[in-house]
PDB file of N, CA and C in Angstrom:
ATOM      1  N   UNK A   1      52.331 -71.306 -32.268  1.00  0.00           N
ATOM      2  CA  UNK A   1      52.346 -72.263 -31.198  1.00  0.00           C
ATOM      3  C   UNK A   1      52.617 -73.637 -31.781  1.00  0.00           C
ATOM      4  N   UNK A   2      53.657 -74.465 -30.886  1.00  0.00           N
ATOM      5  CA  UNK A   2      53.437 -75.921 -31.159  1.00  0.00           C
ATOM      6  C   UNK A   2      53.217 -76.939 -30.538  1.00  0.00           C
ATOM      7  N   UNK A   3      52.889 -78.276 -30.934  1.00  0.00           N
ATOM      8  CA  UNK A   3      53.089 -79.349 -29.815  1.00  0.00           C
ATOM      9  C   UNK A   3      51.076 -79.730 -30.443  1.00  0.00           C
ATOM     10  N   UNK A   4      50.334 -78.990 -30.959  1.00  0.00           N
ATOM     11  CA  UNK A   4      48.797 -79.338 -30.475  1.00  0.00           C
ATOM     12  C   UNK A   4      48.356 -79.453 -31.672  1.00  0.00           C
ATOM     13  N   UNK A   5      47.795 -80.904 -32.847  1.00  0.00           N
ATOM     14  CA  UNK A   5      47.271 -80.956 -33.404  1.00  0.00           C
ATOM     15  C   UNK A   5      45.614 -80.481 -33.639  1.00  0.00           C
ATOM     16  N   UNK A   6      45.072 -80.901 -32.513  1.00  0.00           N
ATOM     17  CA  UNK A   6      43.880 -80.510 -31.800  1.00  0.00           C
ATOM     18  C   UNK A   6      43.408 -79.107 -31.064  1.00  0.00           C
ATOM     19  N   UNK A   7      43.411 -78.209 -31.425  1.00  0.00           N
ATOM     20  CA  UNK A   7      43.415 -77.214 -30.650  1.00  0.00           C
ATOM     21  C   UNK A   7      42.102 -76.979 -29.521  1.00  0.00           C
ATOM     22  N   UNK A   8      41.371 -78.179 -29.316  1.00  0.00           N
ATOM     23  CA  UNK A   8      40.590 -78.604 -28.202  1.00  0.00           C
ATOM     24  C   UNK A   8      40.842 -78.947 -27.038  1.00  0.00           C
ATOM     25  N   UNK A   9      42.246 -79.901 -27.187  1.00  0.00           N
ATOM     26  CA  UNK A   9      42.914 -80.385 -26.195  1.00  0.00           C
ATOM     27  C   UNK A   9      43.484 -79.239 -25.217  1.00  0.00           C
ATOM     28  N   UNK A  10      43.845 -79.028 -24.458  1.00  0.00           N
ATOM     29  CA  UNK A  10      44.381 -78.430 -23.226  1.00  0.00           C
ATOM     30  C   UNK A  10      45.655 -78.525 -23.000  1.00  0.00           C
ATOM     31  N   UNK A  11      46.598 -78.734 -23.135  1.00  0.00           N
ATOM     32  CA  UNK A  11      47.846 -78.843 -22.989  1.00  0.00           C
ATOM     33  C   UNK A  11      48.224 -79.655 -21.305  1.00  0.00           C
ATOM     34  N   UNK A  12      49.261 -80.213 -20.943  1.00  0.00           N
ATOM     35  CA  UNK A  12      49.267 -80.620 -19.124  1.00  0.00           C
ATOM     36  C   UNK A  12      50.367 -79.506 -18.917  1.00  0.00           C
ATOM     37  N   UNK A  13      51.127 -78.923 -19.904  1.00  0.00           N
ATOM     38  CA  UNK A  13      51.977 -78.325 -19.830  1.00  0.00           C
ATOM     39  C   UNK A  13      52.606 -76.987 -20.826  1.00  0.00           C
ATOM     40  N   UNK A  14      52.840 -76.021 -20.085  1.00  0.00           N
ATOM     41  CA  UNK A  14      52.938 -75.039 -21.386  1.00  0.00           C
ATOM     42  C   UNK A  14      55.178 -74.639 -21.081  1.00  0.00           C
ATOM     43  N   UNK A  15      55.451 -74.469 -22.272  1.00  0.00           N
ATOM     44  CA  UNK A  15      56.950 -74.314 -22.240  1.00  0.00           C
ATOM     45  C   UNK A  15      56.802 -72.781 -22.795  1.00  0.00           C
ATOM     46  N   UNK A  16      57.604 -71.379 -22.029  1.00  0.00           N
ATOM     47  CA  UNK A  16      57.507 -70.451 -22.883  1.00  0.00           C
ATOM     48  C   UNK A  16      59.061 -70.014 -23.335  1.00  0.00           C
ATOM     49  N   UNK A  17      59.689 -69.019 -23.656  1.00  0.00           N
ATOM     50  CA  UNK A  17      61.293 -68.801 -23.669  1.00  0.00           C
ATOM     51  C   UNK A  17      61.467 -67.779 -24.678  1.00  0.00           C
ATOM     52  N   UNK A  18      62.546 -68.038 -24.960  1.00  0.00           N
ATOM     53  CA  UNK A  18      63.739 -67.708 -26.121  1.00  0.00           C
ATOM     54  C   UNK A  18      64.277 -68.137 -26.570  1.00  0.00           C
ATOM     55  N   UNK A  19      65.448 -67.939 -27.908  1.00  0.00           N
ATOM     56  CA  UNK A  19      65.515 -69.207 -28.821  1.00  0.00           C
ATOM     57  C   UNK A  19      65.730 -70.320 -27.969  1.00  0.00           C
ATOM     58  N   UNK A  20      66.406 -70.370 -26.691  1.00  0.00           N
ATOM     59  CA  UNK A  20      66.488 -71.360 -25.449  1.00  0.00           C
ATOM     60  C   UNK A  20      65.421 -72.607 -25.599  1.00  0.00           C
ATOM     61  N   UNK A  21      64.196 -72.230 -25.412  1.00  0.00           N
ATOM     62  CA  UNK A  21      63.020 -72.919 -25.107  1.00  0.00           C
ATOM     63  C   UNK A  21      62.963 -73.432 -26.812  1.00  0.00           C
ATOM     64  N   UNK A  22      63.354 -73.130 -28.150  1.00  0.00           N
ATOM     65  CA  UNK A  22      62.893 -73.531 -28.862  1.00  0.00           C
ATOM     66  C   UNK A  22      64.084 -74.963 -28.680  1.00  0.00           C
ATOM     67  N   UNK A  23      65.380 -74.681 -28.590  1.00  0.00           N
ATOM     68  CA  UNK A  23      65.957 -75.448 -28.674  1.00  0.00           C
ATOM     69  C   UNK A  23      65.940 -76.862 -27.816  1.00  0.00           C
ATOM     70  N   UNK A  24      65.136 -76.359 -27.234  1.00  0.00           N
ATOM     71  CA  UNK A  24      64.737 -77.748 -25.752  1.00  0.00           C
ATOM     72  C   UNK A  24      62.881 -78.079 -26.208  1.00  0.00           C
ATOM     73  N   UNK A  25      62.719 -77.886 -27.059  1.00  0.00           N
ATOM     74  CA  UNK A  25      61.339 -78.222 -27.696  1.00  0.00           C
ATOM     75  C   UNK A  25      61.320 -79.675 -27.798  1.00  0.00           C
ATOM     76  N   UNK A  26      61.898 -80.141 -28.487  1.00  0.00           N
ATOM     77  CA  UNK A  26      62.123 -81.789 -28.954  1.00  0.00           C
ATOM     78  C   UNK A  26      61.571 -82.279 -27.834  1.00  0.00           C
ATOM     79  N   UNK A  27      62.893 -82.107 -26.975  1.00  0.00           N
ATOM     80  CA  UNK A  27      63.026 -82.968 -26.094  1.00  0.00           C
ATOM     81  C   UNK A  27      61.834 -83.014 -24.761  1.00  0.00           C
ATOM     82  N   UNK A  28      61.444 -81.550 -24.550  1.00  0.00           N
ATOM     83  CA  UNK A  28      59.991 -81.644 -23.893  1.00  0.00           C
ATOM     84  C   UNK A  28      58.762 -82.234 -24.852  1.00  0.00           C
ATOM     85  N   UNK A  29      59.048 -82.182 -25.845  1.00  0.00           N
ATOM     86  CA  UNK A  29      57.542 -82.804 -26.353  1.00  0.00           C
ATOM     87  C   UNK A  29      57.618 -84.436 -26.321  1.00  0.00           C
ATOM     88  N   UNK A  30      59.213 -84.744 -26.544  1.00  0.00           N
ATOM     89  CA  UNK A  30      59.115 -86.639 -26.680  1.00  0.00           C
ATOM     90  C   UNK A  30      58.681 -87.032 -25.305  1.00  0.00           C
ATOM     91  N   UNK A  31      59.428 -85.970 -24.356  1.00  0.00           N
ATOM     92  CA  UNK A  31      59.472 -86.542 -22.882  1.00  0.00           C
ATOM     93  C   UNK A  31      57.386 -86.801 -22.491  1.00  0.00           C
ATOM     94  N   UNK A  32      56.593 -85.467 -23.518  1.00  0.00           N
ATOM     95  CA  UNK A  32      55.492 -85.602 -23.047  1.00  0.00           C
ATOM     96  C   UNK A  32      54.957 -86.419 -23.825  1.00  0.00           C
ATOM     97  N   UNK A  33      54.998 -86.954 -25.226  1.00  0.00           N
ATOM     98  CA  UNK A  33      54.356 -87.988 -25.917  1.00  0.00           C
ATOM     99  C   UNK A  33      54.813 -89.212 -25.051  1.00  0.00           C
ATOM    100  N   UNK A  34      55.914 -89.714 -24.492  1.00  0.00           N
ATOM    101  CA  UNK A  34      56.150 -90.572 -23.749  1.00  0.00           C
ATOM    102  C   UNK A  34      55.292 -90.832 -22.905  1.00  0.00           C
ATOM    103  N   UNK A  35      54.824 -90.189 -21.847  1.00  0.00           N
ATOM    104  CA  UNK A  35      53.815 -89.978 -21.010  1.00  0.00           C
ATOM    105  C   UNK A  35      52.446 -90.140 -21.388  1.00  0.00           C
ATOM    106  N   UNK A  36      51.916 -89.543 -22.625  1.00  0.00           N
ATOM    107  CA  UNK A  36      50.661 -89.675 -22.986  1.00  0.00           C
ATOM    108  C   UNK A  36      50.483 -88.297 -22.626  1.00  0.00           C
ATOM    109  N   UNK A  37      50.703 -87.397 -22.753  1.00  0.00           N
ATOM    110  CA  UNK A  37      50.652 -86.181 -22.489  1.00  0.00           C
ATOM    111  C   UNK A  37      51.071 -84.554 -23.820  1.00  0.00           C
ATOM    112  N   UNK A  38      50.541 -83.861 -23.324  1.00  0.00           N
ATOM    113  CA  UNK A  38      50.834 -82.653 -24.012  1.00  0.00           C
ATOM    114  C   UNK A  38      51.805 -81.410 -23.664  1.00  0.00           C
ATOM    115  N   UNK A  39      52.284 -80.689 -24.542  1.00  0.00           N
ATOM    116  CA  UNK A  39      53.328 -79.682 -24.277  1.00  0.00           C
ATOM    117  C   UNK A  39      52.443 -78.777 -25.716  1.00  0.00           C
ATOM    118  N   UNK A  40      52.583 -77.192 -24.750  1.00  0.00           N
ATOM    119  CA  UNK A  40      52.490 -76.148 -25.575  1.00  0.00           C
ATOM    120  C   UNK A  40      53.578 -75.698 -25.323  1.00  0.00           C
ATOM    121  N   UNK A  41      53.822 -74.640 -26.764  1.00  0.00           N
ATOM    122  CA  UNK A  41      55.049 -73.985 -26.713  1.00  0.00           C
ATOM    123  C   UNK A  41      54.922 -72.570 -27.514  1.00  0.00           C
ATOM    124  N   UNK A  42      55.099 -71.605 -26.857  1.00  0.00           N
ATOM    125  CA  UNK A  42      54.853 -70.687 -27.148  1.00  0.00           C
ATOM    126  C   UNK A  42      56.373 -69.832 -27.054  1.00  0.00           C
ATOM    127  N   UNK A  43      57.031 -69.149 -27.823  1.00  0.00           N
ATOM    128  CA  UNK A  43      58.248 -68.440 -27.614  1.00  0.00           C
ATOM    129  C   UNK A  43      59.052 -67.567 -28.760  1.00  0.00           C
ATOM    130  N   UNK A  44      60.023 -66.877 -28.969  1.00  0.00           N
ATOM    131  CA  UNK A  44      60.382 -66.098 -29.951  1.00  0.00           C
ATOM    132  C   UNK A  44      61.966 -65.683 -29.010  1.00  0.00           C
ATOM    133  N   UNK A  45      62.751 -65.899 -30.466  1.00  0.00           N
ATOM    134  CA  UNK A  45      63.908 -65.526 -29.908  1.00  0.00           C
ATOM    135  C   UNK A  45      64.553 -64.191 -29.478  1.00  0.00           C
ATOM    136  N   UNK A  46      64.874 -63.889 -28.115  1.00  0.00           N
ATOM    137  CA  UNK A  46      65.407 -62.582 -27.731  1.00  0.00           C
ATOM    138  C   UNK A  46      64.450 -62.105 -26.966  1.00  0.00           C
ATOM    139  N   UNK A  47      63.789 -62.896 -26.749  1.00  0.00           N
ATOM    140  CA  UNK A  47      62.363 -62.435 -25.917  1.00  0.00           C
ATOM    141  C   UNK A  47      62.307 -62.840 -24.608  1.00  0.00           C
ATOM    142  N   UNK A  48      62.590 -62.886 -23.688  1.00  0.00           N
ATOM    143  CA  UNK A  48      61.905 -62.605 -21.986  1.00  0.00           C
ATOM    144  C   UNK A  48      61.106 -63.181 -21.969  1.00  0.00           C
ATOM    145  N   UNK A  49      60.650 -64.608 -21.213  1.00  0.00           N
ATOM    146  CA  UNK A  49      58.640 -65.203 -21.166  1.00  0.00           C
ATOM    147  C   UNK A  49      58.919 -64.708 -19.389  1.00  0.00           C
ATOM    148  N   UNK A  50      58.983 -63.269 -19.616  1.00  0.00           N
ATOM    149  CA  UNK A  50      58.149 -62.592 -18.392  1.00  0.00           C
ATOM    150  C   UNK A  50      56.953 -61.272 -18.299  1.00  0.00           C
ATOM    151  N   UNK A  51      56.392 -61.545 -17.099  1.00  0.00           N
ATOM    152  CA  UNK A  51      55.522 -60.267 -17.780  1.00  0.00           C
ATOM    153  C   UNK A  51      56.298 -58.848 -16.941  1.00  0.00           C
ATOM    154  N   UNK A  52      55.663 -57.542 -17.931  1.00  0.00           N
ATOM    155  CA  UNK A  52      56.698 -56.215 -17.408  1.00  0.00           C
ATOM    156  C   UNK A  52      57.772 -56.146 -18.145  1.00  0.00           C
ATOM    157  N   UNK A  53      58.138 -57.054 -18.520  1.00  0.00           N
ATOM    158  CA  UNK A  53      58.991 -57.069 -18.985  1.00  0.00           C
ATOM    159  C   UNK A  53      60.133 -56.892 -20.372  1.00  0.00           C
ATOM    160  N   UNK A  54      60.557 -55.635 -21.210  1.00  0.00           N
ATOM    161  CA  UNK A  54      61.036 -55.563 -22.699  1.00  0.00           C
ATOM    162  C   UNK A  54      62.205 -55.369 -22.438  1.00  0.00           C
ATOM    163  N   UNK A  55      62.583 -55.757 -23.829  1.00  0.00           N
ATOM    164  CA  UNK A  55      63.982 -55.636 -24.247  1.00  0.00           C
ATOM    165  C   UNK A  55      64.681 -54.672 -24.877  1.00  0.00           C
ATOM    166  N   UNK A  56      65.464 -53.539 -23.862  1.00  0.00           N
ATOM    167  CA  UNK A  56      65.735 -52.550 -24.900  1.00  0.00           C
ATOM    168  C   UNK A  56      66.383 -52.347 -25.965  1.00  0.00           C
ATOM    169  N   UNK A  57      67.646 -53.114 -26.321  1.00  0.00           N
ATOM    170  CA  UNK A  57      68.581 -53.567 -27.268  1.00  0.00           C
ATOM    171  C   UNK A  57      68.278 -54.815 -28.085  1.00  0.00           C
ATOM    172  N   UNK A  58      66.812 -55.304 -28.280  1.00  0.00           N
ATOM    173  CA  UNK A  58      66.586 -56.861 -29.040  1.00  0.00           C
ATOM    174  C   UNK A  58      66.403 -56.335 -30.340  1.00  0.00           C
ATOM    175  N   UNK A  59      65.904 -57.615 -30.668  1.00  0.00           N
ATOM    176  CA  UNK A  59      65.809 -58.112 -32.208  1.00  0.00           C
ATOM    177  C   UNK A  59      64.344 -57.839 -32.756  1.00  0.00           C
ATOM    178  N   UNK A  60      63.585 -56.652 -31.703  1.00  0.00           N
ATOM    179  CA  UNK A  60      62.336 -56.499 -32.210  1.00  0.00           C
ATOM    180  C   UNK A  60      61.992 -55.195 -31.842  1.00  0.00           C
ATOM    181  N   UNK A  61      60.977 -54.333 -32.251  1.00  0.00           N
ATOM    182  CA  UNK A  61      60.153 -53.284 -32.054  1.00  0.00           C
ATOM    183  C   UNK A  61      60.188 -53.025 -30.335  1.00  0.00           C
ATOM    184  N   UNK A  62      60.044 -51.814 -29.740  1.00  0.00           N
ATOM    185  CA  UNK A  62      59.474 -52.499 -28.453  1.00  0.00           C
ATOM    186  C   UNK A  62      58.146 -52.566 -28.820  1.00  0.00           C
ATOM    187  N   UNK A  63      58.131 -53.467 -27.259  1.00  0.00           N
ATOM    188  CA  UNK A  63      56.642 -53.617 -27.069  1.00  0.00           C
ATOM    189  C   UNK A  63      56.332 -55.306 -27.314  1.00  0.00           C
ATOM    190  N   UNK A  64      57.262 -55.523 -28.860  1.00  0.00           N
ATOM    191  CA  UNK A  64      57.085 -57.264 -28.972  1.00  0.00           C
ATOM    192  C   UNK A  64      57.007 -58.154 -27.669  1.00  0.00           C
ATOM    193  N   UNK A  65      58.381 -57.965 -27.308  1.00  0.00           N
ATOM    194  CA  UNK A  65      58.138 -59.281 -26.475  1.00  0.00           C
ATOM    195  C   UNK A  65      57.769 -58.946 -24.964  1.00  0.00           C
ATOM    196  N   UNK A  66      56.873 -57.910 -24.490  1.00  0.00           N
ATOM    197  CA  UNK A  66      55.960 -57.527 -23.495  1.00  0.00           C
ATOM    198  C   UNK A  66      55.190 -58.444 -23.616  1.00  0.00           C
ATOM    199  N   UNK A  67      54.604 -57.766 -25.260  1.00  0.00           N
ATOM    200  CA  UNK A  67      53.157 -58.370 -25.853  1.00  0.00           C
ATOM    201  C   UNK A  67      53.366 -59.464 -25.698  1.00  0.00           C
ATOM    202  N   UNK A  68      54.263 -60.511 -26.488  1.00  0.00           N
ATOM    203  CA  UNK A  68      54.460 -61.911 -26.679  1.00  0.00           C
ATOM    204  C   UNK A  68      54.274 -62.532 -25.057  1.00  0.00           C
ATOM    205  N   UNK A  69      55.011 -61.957 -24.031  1.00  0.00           N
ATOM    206  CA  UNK A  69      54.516 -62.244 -22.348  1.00  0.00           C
ATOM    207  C   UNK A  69      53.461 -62.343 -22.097  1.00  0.00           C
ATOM    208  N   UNK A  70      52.648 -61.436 -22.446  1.00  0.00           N
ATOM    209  CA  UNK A  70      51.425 -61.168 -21.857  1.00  0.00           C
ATOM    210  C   UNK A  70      50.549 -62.390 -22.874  1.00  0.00           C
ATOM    211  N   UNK A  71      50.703 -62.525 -23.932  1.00  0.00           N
ATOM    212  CA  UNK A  71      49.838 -63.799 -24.702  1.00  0.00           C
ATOM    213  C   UNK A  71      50.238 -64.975 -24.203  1.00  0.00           C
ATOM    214  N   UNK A  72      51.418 -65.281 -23.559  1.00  0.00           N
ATOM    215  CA  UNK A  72      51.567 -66.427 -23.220  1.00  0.00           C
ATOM    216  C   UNK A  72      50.848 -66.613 -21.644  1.00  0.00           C
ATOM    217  N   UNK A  73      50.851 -65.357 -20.905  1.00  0.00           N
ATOM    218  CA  UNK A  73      50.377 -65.714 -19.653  1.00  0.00           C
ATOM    219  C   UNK A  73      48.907 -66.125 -19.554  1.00  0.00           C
ATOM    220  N   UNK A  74      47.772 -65.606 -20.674  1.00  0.00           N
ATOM    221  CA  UNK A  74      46.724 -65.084 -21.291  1.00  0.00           C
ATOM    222  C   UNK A  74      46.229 -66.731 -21.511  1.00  0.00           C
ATOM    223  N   UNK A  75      47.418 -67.516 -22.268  1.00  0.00           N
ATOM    224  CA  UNK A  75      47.236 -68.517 -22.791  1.00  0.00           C
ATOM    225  C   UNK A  75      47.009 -69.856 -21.680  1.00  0.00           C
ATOM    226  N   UNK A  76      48.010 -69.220 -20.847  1.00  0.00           N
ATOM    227  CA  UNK A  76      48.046 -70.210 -19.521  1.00  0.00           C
ATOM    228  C   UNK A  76      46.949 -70.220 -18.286  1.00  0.00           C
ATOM    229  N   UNK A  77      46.240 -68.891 -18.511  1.00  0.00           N
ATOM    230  CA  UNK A  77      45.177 -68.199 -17.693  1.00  0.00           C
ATOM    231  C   UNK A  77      43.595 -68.857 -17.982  1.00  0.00           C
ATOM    232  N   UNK A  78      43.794 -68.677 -19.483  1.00  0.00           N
ATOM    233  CA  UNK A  78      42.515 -69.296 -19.915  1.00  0.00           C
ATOM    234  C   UNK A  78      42.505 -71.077 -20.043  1.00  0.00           C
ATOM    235  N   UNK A  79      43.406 -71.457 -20.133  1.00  0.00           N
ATOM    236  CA  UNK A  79      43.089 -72.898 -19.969  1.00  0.00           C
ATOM    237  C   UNK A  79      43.838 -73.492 -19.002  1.00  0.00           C
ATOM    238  N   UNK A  80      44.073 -72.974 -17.995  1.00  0.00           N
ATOM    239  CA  UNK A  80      43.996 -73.389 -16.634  1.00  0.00           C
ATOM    240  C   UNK A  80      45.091 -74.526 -16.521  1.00  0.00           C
ATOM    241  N   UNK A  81      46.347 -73.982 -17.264  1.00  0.00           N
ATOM    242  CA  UNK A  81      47.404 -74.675 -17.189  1.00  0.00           C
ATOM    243  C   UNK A  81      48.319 -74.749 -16.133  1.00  0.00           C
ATOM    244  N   UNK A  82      48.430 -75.862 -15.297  1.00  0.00           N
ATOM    245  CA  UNK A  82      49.347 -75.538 -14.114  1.00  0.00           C
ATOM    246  C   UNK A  82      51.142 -76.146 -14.148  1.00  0.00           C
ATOM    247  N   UNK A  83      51.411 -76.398 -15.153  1.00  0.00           N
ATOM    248  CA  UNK A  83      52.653 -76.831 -15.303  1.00  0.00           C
ATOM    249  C   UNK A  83      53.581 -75.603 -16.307  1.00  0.00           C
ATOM    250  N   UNK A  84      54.335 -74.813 -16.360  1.00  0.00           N
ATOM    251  CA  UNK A  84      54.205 -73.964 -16.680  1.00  0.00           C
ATOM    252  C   UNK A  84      55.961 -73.811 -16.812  1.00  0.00           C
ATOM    253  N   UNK A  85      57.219 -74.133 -18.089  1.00  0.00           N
ATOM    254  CA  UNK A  85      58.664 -73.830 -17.886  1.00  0.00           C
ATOM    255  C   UNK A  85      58.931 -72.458 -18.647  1.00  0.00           C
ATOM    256  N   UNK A  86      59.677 -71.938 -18.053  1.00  0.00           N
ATOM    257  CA  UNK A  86      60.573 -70.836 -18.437  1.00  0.00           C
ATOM    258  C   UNK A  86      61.770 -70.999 -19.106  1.00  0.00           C
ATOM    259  N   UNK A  87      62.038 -71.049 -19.931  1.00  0.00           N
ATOM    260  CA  UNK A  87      63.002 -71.128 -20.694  1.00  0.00           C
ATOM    261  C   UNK A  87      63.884 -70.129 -21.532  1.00  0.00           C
ATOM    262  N   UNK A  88      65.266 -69.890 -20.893  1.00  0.00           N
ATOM    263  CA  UNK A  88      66.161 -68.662 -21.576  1.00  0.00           C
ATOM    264  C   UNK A  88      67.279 -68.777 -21.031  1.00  0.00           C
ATOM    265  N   UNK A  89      68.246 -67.740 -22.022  1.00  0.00           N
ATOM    266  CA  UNK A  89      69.521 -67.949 -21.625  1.00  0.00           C
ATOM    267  C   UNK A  89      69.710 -66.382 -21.165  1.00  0.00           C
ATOM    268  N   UNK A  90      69.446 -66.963 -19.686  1.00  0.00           N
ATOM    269  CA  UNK A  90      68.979 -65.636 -18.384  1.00  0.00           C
ATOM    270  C   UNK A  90      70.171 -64.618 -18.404  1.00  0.00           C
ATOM    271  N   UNK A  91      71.615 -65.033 -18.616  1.00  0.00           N
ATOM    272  CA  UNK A  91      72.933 -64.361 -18.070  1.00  0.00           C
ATOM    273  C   UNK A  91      72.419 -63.285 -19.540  1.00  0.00           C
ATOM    274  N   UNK A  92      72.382 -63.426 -20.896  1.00  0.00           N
ATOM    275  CA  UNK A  92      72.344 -62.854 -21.880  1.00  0.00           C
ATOM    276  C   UNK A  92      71.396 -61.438 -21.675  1.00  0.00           C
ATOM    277  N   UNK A  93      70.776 -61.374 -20.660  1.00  0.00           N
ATOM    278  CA  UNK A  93      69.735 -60.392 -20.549  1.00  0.00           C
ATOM    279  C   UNK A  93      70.116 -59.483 -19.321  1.00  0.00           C
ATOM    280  N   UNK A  94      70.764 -60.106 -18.016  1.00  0.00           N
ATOM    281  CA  UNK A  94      70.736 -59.586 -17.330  1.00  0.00           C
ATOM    282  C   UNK A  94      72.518 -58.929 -17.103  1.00  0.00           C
ATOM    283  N   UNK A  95      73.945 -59.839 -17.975  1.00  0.00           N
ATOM    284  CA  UNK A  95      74.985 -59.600 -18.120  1.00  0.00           C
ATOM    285  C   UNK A  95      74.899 -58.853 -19.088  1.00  0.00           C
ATOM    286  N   UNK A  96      76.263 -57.399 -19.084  1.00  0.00           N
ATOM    287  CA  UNK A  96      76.349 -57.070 -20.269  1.00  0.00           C
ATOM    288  C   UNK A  96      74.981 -55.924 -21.430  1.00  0.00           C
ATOM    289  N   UNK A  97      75.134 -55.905 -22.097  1.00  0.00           N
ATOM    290  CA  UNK A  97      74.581 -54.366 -22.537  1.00  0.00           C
ATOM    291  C   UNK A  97      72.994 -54.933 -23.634  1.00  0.00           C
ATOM    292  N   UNK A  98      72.378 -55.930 -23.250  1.00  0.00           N
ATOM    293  CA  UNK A  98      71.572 -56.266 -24.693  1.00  0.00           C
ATOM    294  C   UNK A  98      70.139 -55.476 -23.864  1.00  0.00           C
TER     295      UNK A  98
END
């Protein structure tokens, strides 16, 4: 996970994804230090931040990025995070054979 020196703090906002979401990391965290605010980020590339949801043709075991879903929802559940982005490059999953 990134974005939380403090792991006390709460996040105002959690970002989850695929390499997508890592690549838009920066720019959600300046946008939230700007603010006075926090961004979690939780994500892995080739991965779905949905739940139900695996990849049959990825870059991992199944089961990874179910699991990796389900920790991020887990994450958002327990600290009562209500700002919450999805981040992926959606056509790559749902076009085509991956």
């Amino acid at each position: 996970m990134f974005g939380l020196a403090d792991s006390n703090v709460v996040p105002e906002m959690a970002l989850f994804g695929d390499s997508h979401s890592e690549a838009l990391l920066s720019t959600f965290d300046a946008a939230a230090r700007d603010l006075g605010r926090t961004v979690a980020h939780i994500g892995l590339g080739g991965c779905l931040p949905l739940l139900g949801v695996d990849i049959a043709k990825g870059n991992y075991p199944a089961g990874v990025c179910e699991a990796l879903a389900n920790r991020e929802f887990e994450y958002v559940k327990q600290r009562q995070i209500k700002k919450v982005v999805l981040v992926a490059r959606w056509t790559l999953y749902t076009d085509g054979d991956y």
